[in-house]
C-alpha atoms as a PDB file:
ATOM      1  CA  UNK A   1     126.940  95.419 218.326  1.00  0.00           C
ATOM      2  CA  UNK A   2     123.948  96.236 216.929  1.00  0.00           C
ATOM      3  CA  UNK A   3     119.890  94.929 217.493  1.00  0.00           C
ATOM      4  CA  UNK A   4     118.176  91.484 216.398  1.00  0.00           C
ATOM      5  CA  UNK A   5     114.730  90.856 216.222  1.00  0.00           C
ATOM      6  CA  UNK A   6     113.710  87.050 215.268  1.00  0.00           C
ATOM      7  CA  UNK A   7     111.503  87.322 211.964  1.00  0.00           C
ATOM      8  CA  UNK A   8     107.918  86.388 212.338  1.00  0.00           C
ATOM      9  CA  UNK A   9     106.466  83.093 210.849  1.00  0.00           C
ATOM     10  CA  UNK A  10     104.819  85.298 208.368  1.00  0.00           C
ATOM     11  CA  UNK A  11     108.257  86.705 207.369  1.00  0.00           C
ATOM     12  CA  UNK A  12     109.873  83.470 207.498  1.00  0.00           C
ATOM     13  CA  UNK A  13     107.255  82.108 204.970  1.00  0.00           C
ATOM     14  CA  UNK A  14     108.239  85.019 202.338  1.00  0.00           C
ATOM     15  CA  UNK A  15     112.014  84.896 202.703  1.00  0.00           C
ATOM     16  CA  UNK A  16     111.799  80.805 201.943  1.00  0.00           C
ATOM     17  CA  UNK A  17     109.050  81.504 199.004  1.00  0.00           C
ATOM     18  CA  UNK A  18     111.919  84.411 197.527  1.00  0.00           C
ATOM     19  CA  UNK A  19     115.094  81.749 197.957  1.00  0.00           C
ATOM     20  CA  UNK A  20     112.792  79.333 195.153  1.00  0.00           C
ATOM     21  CA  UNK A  21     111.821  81.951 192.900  1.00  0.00           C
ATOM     22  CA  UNK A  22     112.190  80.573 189.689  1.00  0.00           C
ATOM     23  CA  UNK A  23     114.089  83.656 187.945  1.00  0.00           C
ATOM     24  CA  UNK A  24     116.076  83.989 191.274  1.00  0.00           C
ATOM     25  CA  UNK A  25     117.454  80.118 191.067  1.00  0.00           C
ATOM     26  CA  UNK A  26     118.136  80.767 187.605  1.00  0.00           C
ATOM     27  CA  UNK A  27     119.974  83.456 188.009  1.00  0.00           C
ATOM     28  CA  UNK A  28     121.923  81.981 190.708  1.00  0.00           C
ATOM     29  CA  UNK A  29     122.482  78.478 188.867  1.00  0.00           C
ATOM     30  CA  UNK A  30     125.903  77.791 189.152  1.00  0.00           C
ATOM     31  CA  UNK A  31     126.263  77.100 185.285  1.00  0.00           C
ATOM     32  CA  UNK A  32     125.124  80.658 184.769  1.00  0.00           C
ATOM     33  CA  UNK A  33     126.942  82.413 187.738  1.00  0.00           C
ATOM     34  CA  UNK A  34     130.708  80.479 186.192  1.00  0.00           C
ATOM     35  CA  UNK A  35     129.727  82.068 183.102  1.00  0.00           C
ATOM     36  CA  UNK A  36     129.283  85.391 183.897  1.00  0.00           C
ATOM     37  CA  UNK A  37     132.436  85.377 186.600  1.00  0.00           C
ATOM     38  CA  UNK A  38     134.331  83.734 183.738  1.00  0.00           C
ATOM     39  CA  UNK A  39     133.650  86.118 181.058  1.00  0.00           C
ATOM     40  CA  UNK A  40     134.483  88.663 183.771  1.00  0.00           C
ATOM     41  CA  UNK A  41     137.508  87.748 184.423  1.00  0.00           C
ATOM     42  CA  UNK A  42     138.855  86.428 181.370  1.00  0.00           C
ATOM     43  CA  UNK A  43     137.198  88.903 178.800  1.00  0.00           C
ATOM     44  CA  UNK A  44     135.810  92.041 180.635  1.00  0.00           C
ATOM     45  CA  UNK A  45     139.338  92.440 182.892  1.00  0.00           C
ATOM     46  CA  UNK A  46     141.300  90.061 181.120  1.00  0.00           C
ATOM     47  CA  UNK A  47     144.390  91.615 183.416  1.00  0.00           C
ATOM     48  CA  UNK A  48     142.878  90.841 186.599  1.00  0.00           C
ATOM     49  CA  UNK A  49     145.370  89.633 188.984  1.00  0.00           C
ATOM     50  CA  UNK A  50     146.368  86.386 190.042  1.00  0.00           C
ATOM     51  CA  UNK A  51     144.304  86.498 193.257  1.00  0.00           C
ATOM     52  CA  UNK A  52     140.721  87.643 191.858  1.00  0.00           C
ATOM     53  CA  UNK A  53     139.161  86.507 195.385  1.00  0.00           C
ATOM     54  CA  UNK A  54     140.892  89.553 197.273  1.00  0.00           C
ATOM     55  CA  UNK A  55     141.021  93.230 197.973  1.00  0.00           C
ATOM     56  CA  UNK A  56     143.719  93.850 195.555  1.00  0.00           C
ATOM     57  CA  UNK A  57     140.855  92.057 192.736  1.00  0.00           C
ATOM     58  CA  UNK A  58     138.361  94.773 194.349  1.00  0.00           C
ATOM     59  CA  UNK A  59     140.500  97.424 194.097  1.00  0.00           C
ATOM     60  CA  UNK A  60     140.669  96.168 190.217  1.00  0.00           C
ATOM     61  CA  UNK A  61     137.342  95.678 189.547  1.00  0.00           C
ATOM     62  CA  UNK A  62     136.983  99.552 190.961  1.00  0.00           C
ATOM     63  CA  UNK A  63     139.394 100.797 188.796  1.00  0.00           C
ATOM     64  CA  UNK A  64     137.024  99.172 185.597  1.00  0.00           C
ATOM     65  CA  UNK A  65     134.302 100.674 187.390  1.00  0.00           C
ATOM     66  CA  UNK A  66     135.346 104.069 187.555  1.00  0.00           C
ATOM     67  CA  UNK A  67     137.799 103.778 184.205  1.00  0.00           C
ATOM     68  CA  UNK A  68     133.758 102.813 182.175  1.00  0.00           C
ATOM     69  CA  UNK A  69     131.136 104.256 184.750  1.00  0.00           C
ATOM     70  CA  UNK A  70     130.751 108.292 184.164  1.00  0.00           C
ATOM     71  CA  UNK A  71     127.681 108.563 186.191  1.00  0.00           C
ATOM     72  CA  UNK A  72     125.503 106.670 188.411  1.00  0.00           C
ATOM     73  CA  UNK A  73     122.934 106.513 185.391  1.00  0.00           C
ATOM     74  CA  UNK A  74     124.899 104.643 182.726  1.00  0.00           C
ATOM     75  CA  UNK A  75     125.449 101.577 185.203  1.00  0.00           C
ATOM     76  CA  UNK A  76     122.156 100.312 184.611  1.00  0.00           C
ATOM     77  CA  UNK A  77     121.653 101.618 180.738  1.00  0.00           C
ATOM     78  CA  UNK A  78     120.613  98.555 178.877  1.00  0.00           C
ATOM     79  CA  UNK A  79     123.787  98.462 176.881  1.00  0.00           C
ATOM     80  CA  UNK A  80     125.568  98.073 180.210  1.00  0.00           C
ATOM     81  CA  UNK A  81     123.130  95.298 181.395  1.00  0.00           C
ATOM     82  CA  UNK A  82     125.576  92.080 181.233  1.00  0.00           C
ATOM     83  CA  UNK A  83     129.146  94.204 182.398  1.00  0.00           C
ATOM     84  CA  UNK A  84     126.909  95.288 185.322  1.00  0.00           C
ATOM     85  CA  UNK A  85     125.822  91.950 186.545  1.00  0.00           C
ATOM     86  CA  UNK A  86     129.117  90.586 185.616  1.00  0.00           C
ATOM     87  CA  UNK A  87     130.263  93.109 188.715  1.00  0.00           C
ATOM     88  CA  UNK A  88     127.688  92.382 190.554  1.00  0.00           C
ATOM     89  CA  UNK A  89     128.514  88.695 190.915  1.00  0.00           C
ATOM     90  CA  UNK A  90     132.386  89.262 191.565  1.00  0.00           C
ATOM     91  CA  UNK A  91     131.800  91.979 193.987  1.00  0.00           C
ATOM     92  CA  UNK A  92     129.410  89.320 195.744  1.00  0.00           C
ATOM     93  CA  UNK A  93     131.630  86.656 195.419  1.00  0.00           C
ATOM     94  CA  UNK A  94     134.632  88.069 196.626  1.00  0.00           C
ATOM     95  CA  UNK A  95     132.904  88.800 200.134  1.00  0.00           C
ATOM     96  CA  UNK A  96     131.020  85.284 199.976  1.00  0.00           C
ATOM     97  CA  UNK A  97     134.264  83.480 199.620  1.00  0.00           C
ATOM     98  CA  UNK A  98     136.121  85.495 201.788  1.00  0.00           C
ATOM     99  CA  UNK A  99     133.545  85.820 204.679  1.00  0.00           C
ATOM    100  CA  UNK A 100     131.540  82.708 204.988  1.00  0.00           C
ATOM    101  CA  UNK A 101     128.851  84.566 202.787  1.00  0.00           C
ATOM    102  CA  UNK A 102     125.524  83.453 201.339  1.00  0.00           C
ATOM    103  CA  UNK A 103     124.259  84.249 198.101  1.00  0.00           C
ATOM    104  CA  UNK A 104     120.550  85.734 199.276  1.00  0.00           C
ATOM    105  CA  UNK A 105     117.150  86.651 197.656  1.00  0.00           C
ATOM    106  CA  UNK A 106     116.125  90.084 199.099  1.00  0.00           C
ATOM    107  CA  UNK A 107     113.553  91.345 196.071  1.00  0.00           C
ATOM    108  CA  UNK A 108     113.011  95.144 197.576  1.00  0.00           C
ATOM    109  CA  UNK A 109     116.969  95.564 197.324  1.00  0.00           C
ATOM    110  CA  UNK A 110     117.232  94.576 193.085  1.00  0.00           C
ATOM    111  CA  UNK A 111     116.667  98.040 191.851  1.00  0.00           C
ATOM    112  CA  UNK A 112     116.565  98.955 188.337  1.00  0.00           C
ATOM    113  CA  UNK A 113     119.126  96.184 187.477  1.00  0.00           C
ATOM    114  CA  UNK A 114     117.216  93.307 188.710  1.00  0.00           C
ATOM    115  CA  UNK A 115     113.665  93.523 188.659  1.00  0.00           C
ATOM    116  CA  UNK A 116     112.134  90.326 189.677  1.00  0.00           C
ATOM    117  CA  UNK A 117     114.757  89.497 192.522  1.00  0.00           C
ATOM    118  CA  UNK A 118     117.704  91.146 194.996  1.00  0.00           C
ATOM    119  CA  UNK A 119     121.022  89.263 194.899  1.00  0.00           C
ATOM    120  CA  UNK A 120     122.723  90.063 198.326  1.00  0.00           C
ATOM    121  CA  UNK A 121     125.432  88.256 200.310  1.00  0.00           C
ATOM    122  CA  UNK A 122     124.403  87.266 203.450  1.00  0.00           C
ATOM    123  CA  UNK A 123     126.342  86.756 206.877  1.00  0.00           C
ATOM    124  CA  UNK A 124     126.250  85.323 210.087  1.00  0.00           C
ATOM    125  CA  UNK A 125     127.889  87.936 211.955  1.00  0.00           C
ATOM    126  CA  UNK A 126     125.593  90.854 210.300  1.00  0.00           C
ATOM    127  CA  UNK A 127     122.188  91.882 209.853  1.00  0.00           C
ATOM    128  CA  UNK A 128     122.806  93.842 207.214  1.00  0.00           C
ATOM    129  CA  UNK A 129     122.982  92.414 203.486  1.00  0.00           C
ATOM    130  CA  UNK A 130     125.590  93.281 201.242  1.00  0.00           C
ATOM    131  CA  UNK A 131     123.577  94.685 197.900  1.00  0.00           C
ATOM    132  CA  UNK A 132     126.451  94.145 195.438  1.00  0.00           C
ATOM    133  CA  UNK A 133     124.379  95.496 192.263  1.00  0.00           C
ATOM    134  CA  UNK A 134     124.322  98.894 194.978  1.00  0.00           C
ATOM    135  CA  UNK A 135     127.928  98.776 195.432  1.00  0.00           C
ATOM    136  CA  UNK A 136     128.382  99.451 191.304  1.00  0.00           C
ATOM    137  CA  UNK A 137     126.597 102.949 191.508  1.00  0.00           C
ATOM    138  CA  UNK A 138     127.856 103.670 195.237  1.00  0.00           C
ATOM    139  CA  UNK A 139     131.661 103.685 193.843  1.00  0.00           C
ATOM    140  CA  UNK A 140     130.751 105.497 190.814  1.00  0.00           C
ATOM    141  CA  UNK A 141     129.581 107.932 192.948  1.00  0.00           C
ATOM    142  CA  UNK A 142     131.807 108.349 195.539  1.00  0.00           C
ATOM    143  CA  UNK A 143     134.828 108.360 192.929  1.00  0.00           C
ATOM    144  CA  UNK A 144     137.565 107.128 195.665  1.00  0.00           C
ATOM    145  CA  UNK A 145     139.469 104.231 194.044  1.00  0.00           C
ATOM    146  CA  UNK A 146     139.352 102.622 197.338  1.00  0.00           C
ATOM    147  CA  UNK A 147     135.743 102.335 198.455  1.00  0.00           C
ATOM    148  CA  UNK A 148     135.216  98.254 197.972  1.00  0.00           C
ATOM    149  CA  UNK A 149     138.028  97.015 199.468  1.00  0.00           C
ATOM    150  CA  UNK A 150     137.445  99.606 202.304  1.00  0.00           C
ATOM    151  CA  UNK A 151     134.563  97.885 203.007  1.00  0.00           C
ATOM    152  CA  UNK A 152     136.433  94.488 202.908  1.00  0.00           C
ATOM    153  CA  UNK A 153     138.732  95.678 205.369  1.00  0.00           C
ATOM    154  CA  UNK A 154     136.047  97.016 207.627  1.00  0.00           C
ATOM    155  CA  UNK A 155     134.438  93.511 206.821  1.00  0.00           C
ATOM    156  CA  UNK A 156     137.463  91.360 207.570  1.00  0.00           C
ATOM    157  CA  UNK A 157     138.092  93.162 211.082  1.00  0.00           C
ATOM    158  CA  UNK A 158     134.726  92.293 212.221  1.00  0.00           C
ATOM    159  CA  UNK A 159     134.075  88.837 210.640  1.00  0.00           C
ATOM    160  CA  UNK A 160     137.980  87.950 212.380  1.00  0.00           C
ATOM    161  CA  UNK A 161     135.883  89.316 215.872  1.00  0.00           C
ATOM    162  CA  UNK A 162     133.378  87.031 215.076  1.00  0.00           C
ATOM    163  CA  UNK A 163     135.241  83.625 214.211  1.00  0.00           C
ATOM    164  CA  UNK A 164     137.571  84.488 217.136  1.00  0.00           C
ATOM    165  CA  UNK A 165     134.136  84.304 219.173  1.00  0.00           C
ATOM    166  CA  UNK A 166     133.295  80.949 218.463  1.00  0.00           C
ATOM    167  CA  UNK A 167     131.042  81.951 215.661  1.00  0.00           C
ATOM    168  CA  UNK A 168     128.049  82.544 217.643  1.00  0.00           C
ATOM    169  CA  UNK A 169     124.555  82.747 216.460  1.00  0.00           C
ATOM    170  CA  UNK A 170     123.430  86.088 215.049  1.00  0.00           C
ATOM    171  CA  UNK A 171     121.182  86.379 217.293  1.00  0.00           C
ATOM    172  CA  UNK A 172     123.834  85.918 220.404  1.00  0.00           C
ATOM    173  CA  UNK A 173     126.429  88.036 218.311  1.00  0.00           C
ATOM    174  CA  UNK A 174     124.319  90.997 217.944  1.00  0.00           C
ATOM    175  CA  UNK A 175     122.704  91.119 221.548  1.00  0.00           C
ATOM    176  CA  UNK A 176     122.887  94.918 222.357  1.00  0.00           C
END
């Protein structure tokens, strides 16, 4: 599957002190993550159908994306700010939800969108984060109409090998 290497205390000690950054818990309070799915889905794509949670609401959500997106650029334009983390969070939670996810604090993956913290979904049957605020710009720029719930398809395939497993430990999972 892939290589695992256990983290070091010293690595350990930073991801904990980035999970209780103050802007980070803010930012992931669930008052203020309803608000900005609820505005997303009721105001930004008010048509969104009746299943947000799914591929179909990806495939949606990529549709406003490339219908309001011209360039990699204008996602993170100021004026763009609150539609882009709006995405951000409903790309994230559709493969939380879906997956067993994690909302996760990775600070070297926020880019120009998020400064002071990295919103990623974690998984137990990955080591690699999904960087939602990366997905924005990566469909704008591959143009394919398809490209999120691609990757939830890829995603579902594997996380289905996984729970059929047992749900091992990551660390089991991903022996090479």
């Amino acid at each position: 599957m892939g290589g695992f290497r256990p983290y070091t205390k010293a690595e350990l000690e930073q991801i904990e002190r980035d999970q209780q950054d103050p802007k980070w818990l803010e930012w992931l309070a669930p008052e203020n993550m309803n608000a900005q799915l609820d505005a997303f889905l009721n105001e930004t794509v008010p048509d969104m159908s009746d299943n947000p949670w799914s591929a179909g609401g990806l495939d949606q959500a990529e549709r406003y994306i490339l219908d309001h997106f011209h360039d990699m650029d204008e996602v993170d334009r100021p004026q763009n700010a609150t539609v882009a983390d709006q995405l951000s969070r409903f790309i994230g939670e559709v493969f939380r939800r879906n997956f067993e996810g994690a909302w996760f604090n990775v600070p070297s993956m926020g880019g120009d969108r998020y400064k002071d913290f990295g919103p990623v979904i974690r998984h137990e049957w990955t080591d690699v984060y999904l960087d939602t605020g990366n997905l924005i710009t990566a469909t704008v720029d591959r143009q394919w109409g398809d490209y999120l719930s691609g990757i939830f398809s890829n995603s579902l395939e594997t996380y289905r090998e996984w729970v059929t497993a047992g749900r091992p430990p990551m660390a089991e999972w991903l022996k090479d």
